[in-house]
C-alpha atoms as a PDB file:
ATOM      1  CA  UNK A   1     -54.116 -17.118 132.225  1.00  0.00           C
ATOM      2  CA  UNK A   2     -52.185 -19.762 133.654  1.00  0.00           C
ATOM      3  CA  UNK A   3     -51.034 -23.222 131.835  1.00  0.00           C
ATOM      4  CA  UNK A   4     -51.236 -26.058 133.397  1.00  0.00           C
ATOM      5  CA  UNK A   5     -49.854 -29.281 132.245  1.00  0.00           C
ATOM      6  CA  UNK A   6     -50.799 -33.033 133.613  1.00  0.00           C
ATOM      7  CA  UNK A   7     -49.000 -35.927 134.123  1.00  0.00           C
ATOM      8  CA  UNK A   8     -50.701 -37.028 131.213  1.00  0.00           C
ATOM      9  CA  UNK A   9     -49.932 -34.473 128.902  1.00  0.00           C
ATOM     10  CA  UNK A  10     -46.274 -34.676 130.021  1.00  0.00           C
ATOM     11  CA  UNK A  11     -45.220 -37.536 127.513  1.00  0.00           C
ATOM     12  CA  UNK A  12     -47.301 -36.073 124.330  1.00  0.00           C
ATOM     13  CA  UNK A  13     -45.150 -32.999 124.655  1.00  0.00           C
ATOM     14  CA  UNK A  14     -42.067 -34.805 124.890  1.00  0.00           C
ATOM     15  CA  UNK A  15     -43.056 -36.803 121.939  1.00  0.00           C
ATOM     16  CA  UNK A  16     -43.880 -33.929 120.099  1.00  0.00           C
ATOM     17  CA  UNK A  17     -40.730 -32.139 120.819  1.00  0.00           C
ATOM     18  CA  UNK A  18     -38.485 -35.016 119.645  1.00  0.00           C
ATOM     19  CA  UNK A  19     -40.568 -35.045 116.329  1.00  0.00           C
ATOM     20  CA  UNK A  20     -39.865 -31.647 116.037  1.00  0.00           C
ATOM     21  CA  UNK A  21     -36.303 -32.065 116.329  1.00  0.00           C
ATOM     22  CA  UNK A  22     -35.958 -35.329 114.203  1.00  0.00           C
ATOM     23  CA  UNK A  23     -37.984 -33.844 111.422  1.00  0.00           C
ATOM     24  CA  UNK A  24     -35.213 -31.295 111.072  1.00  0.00           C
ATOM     25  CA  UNK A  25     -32.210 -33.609 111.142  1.00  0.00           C
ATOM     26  CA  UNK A  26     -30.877 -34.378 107.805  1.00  0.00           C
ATOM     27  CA  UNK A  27     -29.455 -37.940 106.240  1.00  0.00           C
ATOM     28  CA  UNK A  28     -26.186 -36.926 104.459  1.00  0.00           C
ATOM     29  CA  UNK A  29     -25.362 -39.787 101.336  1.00  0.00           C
ATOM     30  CA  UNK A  30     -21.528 -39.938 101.312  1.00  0.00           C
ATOM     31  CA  UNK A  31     -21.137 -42.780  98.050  1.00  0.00           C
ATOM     32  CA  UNK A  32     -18.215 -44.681  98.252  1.00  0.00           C
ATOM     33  CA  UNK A  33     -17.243 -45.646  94.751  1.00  0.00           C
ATOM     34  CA  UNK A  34     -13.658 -46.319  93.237  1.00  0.00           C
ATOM     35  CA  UNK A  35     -11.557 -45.994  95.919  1.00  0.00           C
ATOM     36  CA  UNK A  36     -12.679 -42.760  97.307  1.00  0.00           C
ATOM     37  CA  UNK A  37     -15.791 -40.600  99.604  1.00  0.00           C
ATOM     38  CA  UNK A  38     -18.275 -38.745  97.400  1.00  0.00           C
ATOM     39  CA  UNK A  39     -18.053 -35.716  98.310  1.00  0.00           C
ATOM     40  CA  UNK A  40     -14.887 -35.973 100.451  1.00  0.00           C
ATOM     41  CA  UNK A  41     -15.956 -33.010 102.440  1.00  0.00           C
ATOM     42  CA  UNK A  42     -19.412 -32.587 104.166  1.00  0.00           C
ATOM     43  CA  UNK A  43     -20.982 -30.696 106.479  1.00  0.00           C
ATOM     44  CA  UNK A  44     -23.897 -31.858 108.982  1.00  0.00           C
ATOM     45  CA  UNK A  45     -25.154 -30.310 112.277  1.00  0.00           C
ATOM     46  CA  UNK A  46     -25.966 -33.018 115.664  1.00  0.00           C
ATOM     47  CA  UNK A  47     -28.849 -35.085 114.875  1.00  0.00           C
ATOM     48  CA  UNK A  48     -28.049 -35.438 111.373  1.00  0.00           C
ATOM     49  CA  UNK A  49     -27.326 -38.842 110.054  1.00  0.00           C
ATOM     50  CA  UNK A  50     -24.480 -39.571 107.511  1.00  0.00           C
ATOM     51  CA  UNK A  51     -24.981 -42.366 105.102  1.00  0.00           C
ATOM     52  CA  UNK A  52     -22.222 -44.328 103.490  1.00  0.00           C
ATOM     53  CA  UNK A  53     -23.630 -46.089 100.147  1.00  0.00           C
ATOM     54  CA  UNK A  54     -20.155 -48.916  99.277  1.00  0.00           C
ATOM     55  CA  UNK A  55     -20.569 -49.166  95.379  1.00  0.00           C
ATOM     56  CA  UNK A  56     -18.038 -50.682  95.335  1.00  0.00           C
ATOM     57  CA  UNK A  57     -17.182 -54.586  95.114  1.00  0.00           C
ATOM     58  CA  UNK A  58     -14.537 -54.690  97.831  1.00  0.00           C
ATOM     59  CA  UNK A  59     -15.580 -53.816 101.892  1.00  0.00           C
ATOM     60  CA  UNK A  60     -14.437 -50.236 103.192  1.00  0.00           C
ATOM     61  CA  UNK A  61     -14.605 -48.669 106.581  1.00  0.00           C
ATOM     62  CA  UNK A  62     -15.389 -44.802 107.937  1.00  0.00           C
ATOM     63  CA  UNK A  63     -12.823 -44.796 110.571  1.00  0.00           C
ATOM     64  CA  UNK A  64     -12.437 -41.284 112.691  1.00  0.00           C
ATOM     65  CA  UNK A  65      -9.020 -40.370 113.297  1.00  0.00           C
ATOM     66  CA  UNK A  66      -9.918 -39.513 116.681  1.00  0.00           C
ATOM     67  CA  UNK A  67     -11.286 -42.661 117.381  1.00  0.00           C
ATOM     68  CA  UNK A  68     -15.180 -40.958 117.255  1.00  0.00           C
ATOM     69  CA  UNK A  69     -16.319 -44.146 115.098  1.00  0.00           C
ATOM     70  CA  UNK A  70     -15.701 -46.954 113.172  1.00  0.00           C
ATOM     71  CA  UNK A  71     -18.113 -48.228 110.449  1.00  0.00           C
ATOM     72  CA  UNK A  72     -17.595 -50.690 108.546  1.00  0.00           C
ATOM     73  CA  UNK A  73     -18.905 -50.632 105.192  1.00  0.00           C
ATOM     74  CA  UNK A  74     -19.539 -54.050 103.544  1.00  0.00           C
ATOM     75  CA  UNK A  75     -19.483 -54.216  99.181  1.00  0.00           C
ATOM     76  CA  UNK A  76     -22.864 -53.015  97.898  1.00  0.00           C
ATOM     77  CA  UNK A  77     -24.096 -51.883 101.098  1.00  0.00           C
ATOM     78  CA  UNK A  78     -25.020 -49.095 103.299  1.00  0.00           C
ATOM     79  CA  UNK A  79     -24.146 -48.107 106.695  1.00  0.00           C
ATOM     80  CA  UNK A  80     -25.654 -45.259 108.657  1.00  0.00           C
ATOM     81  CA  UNK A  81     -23.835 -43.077 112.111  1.00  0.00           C
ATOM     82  CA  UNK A  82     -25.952 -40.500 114.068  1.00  0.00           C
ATOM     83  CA  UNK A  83     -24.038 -37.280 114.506  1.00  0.00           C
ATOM     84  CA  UNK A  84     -24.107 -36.993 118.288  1.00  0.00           C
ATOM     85  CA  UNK A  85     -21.540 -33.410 118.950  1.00  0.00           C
ATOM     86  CA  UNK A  86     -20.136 -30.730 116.940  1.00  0.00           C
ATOM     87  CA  UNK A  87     -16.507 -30.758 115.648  1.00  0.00           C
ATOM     88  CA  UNK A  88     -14.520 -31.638 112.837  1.00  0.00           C
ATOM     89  CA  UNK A  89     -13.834 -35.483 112.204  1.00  0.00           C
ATOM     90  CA  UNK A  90     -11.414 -36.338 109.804  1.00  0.00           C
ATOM     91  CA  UNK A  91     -11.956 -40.205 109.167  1.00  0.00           C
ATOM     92  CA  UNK A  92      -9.902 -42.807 106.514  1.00  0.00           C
ATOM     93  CA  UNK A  93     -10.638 -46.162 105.310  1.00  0.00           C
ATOM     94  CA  UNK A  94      -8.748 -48.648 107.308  1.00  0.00           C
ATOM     95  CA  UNK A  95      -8.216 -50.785 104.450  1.00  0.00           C
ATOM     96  CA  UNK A  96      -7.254 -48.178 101.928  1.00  0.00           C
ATOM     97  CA  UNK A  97      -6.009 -45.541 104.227  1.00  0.00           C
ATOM     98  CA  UNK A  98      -5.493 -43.339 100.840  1.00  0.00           C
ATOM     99  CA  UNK A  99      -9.450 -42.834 101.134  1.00  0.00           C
ATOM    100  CA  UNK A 100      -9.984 -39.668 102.951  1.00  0.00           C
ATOM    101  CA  UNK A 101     -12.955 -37.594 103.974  1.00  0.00           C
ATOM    102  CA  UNK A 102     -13.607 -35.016 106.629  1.00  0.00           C
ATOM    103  CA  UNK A 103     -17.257 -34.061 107.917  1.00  0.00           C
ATOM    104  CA  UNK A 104     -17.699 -30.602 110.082  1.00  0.00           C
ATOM    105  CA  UNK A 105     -20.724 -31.628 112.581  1.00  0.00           C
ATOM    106  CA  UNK A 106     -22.230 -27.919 113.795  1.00  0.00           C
ATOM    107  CA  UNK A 107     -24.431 -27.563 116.460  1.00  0.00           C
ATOM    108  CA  UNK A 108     -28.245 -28.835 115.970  1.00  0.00           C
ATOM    109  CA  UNK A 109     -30.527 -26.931 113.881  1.00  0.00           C
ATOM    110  CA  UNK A 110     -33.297 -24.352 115.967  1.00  0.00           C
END
């Protein structure tokens, strides 16, 4: 039997494929509350998304050490970054660089 696809049929499957793979991607809340990342320490795989929550009254930022990202997290508000490769990012808060965290981004899920 042989399988034939059409033009047509071309961007369904495509579709389908990326709802496959976003279905299996993971938001990760990181809350930032009191001076510090809750929990300081995650890990995500590419395609996950990491979400900051700022409890906080004062503004914060998510700033790689490598340079990866910068997010800047106003008071009482959330921010969002799409994990786009694997590796280890440790990232600070450039306004309170005694705010660490580190997240370990593997490879996607299968």
């Amino acid at each position: 039997m042989v399988f034939r696809m059409t033009a047509a049929a071309i961007p369904i499957a495509a579709a389908a494929i990326i709802a496959i793979a976003q279905a299996r991607a993971e938001t990760i809340r990181i809350e930032v509350k009191s001076l510090t990342f809750s929990p300081a320490q995650v890990t995500a795989h590419v395609g996950d998304t990491i979400e900051w929550a700022n409890a906080d009254f004062i503004p914060h930022t998510a700033t790689a050490k490598n340079h990866d990202f910068d997010v800047q997290l106003p008071a009482g508000k959330t921010a969002k970054l799409n994990l786009k490769k694997a590796g280890t990012v440790e990232y600070f808060c450039r306004f309170h660089p005694n705010m660490t965290g580190t997240i370990t981004v593997e490879e996607a899920r299968r």
